[in-house]
Protein backbone atom coordinates (compact mmCIF):
# COMPACT_ATOMS: atom_id res chain seq x y z
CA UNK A 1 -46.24 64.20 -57.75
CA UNK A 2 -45.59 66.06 -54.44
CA UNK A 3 -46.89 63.94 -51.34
CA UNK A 4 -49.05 66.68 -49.68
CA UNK A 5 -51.14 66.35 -46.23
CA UNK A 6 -54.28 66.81 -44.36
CA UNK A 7 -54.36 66.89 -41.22
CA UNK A 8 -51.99 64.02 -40.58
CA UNK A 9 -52.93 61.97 -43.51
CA UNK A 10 -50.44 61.59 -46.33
CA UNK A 11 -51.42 62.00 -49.82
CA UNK A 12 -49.91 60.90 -52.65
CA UNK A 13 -48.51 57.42 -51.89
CA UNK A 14 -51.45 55.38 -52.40
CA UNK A 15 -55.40 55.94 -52.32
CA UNK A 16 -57.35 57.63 -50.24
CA UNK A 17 -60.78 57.05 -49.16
CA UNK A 18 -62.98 60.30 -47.58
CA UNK A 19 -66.28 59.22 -46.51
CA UNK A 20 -69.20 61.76 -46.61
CA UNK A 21 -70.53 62.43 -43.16
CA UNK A 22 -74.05 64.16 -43.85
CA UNK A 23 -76.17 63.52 -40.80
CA UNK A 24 -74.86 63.06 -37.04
CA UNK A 25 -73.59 59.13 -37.57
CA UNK A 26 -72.36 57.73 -34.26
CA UNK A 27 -68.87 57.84 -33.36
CA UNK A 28 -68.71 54.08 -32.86
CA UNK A 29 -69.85 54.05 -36.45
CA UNK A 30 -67.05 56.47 -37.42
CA UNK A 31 -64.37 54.43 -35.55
CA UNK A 32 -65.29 51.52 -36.91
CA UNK A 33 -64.55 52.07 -40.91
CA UNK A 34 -61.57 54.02 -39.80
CA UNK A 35 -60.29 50.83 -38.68
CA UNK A 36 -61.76 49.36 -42.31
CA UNK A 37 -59.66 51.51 -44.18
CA UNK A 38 -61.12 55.35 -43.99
CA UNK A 39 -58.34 57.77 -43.51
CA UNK A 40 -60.51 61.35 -43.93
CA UNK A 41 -64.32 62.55 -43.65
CA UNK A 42 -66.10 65.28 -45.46
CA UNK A 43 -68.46 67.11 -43.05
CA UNK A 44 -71.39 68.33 -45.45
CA UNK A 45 -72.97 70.32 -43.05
CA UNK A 46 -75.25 71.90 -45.76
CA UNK A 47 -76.90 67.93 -45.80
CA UNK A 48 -77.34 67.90 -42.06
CA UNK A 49 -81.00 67.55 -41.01
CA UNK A 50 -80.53 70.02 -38.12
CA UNK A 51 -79.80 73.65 -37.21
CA UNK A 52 -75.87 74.90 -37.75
CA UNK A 53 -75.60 74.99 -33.84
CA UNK A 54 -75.84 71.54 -33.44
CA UNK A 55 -74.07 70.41 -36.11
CA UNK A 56 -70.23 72.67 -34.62
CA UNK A 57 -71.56 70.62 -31.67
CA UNK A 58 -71.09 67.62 -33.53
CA UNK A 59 -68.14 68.49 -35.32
CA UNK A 60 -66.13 69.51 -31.90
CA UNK A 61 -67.40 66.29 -30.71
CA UNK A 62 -65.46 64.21 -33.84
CA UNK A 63 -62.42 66.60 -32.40
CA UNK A 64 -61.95 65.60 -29.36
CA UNK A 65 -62.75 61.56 -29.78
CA UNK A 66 -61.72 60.84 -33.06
CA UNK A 67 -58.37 61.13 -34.51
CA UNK A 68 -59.34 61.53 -37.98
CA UNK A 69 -58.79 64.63 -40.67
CA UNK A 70 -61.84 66.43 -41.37
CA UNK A 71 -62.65 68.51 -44.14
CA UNK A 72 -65.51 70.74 -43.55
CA UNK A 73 -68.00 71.57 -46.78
CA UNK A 74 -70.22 74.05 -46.94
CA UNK A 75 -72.91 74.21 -50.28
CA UNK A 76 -74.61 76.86 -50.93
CA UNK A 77 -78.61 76.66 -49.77
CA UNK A 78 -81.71 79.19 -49.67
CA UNK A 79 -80.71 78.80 -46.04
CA UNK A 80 -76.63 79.77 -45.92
CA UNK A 81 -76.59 82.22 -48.58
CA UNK A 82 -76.63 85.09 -46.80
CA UNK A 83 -74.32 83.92 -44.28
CA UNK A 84 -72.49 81.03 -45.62
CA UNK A 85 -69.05 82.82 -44.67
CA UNK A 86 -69.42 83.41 -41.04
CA UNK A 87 -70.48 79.61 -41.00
CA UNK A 88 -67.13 78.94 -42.61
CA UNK A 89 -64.92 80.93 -39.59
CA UNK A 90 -67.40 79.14 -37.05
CA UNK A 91 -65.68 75.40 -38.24
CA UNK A 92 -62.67 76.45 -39.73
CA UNK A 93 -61.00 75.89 -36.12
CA UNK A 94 -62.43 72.59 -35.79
CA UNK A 95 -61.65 71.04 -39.30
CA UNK A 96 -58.26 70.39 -41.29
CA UNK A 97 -58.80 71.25 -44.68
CA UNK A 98 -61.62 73.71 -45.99
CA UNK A 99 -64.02 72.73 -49.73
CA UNK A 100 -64.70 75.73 -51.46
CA UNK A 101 -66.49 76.05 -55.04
CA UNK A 102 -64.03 77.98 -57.81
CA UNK A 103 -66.88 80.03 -58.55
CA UNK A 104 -68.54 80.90 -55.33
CA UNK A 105 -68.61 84.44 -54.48
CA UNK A 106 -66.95 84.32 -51.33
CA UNK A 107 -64.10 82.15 -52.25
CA UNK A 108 -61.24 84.47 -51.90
CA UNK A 109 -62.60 85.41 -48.17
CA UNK A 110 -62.72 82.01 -47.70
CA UNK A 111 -58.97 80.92 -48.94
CA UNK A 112 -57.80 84.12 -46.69
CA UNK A 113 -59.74 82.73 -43.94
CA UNK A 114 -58.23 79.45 -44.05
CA UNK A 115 -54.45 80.06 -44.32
CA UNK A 116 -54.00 77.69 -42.14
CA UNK A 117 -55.65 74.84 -43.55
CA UNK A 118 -55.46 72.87 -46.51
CA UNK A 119 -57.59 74.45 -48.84
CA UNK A 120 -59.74 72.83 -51.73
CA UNK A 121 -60.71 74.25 -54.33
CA UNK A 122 -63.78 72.77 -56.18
CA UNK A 123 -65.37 72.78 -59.41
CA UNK A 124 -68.80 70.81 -60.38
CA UNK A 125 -69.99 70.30 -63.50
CA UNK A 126 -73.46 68.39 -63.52
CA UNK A 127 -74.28 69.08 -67.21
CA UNK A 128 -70.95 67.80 -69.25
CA UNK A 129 -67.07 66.95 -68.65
CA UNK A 130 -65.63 70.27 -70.20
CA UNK A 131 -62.98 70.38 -72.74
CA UNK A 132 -59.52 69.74 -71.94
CA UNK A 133 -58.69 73.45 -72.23
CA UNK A 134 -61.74 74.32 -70.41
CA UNK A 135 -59.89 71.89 -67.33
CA UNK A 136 -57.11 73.96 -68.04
CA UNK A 137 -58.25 77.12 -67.42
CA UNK A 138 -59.81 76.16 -64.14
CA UNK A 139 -57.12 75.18 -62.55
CA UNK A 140 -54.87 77.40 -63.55
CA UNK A 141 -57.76 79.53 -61.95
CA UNK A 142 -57.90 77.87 -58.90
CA UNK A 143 -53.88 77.67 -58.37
CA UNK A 144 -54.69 81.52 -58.39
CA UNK A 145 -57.01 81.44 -55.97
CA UNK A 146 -54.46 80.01 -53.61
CA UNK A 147 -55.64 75.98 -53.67
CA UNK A 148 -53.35 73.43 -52.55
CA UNK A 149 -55.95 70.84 -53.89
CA UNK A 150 -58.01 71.28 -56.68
CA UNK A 151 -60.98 69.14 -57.24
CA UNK A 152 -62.51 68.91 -60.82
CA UNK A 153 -65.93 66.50 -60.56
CA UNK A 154 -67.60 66.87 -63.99
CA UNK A 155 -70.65 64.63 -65.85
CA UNK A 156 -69.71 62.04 -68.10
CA UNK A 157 -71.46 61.51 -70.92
CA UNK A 158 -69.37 58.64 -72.32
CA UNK A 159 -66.77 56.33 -72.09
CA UNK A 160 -64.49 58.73 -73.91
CA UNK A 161 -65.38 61.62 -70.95
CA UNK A 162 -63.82 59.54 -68.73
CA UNK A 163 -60.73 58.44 -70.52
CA UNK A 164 -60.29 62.19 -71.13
CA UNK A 165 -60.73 63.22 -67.82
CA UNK A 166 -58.20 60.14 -66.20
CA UNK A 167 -55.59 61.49 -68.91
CA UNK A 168 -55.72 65.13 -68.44
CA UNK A 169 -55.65 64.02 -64.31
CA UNK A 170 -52.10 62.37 -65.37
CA UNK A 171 -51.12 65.25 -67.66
CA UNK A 172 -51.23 68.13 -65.03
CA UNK A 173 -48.47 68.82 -61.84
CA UNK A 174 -51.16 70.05 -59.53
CA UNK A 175 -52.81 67.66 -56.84
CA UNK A 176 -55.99 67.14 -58.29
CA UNK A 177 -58.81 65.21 -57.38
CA UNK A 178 -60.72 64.17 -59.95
CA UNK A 179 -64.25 62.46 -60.98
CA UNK A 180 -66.07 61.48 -63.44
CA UNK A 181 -69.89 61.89 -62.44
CA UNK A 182 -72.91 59.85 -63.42
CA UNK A 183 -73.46 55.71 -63.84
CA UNK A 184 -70.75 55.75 -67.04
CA UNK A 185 -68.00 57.39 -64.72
CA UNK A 186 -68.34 54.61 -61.45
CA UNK A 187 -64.88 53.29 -62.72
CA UNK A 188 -63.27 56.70 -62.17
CA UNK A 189 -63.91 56.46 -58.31
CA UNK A 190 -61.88 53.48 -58.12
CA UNK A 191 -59.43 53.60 -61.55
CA UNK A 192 -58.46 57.66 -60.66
CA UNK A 193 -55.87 56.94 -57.91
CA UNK A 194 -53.96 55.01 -60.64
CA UNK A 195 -53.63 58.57 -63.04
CA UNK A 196 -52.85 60.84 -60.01
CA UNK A 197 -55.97 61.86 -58.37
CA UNK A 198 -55.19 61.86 -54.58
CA UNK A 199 -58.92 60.48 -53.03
CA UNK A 200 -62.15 59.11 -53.69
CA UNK A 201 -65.40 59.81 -52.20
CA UNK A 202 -67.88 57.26 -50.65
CA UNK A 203 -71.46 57.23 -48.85
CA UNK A 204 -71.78 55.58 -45.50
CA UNK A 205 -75.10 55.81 -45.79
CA UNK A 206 -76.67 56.63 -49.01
CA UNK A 207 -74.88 58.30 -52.23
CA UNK A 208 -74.84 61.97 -52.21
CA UNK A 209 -73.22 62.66 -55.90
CA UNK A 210 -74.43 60.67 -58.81
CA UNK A 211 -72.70 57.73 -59.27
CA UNK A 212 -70.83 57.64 -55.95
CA UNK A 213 -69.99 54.39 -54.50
CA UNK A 214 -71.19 52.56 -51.22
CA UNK A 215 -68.52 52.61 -48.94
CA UNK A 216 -68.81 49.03 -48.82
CA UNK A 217 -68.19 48.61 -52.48
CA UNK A 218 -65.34 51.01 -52.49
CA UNK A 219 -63.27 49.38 -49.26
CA UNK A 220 -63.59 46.25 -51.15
CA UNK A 221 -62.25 47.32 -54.80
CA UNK A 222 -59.49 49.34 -53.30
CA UNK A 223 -58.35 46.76 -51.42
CA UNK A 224 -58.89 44.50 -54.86
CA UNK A 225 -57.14 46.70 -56.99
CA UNK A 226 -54.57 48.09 -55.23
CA UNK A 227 -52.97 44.94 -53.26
CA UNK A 228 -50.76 46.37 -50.25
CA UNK A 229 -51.92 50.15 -50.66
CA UNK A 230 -51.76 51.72 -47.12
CA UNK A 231 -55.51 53.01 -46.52
C-alpha cells in the first residue's frame, strides 16, 4: 500500500493512533500523550458540550500551540442539520483532513469544499458487518465520491465478522480504515494495523463508539504488539 499523509503524519508505515477530542481537554493534556505516542486527533465537535462558536475557538487554539494533525468531524444532530455544511467551511481552514459519512446528503459539497484536505470518507454500520460485496460496493462508492481514505466501522456480531472484515481490509488497494464495532470486535482496534488499516481510534476520556479502547489500553498494546513501530 501507498504511504499517504495528514497533515504531516505519515500513514502507512506502521500504526497510527487518533485520539477523540470531544470536550475542550487542556492543551497540557493534549501535549502530553502526543509525547506518549498520539500522532492525530479527531475533533467531534458534534460531542462538544458548548455552542459551535466556542468550540472554532478551541480548535484555532490547538492551531496555533500544538503541532498535531487534526481531523475535524462533524455528526449529524437535531441541532446541525440544517446547517451542518456552513459548520464544515467554518473549520475546514483550521483542520487537516475532513470525516464525512458516505451517505450524508451533503457529502459531495463537502468533498468539493475540502480539496485541499485529506478527505475521509465514512461509513457506520451499528446493526451488522455487511457482506463482503456489500464492503465492496461502498467503497467503490466512496472512491467516487473523491475519498482519499475510506473508513468502513461496522457491528460485529461474531468472531467470524471480524475475521471477515480484517481479510477483506487486506484484500482491497484503497487506504482503508477499518473496525470492527461492539465487545467481540476490541481485537480489531489493535490486530487491524497488521491487515492494512492505516489508524485506530481511542478515548482520552471515556469511549465514544462501542467497544473503543482507553487510550491507556491502546498506547500499551501497540507498543506490545508492534515492538519498534514509530507512533
Amino acid at each position: 500500500m501507498a504511504n499517504s499523509k495528514i497533515g504531516t503524519v505519515e500513514l502507512g508505515k506502521s500504526p497510527r493512533i487518533v485520539a477523540v477530542v470531544n470536550d475542550f481537554i487542556s492543551l497540557g493534556t493534549l501535549k502530553k500523550i502526543q509525547s506518549r505516542g498520539v500522532s492525530l486527533l479527531e475533533i467531534r465537535v458534534d460531542l462538544f458540550p458548548a455552542g459551535f462558536d466556542e468550540v472554532v475557538m478551541y480548535i484555532k487554539k490547538l492551531r496555533n500551540n500544538l503541532a498535531m494533525p487534526m481531523i475535524g468531524t462533524i455528526r449529524e444532530t437535531g441541532n446541525n442539520k440544517r446547517n451542518r455544511l456552513s459548520l464544515f467551511e467554518r473549520i475546514l481552514p483550521l483542520v487537516d483532513c475532513v470525516d464525512i459519512e458516505i451517505d450524508a446528503g451533503i457529502c459531495r459539497e463537502v468533498v468539493l469544499m475540502a480539496s485541499d484536505k485529506t478527505i475521509l470518507i465514512s461509513e457506520h454500520n451499528f446493526k451488522r458487518t455487511p457482506p463482503d460485496k456489500e464492503l465492496a460496493r461502498i467503497v467503490e462508492k466512496a472512491n467516487t465520491l473523491g475519498a482519499d481514505i475510506i473508513k468502513i466501522a461496522a457491528l460485529a456480531k461474531s468472531r467470524e465478522d471480524v475475521v471477515r472484515l480484517l481479510q477483506f481490509t487486506k484484500s482491497r488497494p484503497e487506504k482503508l480504515v477499518t473496525i470492527a464495532m461492539g465487545e467481540i470486535g476490541r481485537l480489531s482496534r489493535i490486530a487491524a494495523p497488521l491487515f492494512g488499516s492505516l489508524f485506530t481510534y481511542a478515548g482520552i476520556h471515556e469511549d465514544v463508539a462501542p467497544g473503543q479502547l482507553s487510550l491507556e489500553e491502546t498506547l500499551a498494546a501497540i507498543r506490545r504488539y508492534y515492538p519498534g513501530c514509530d507512533i
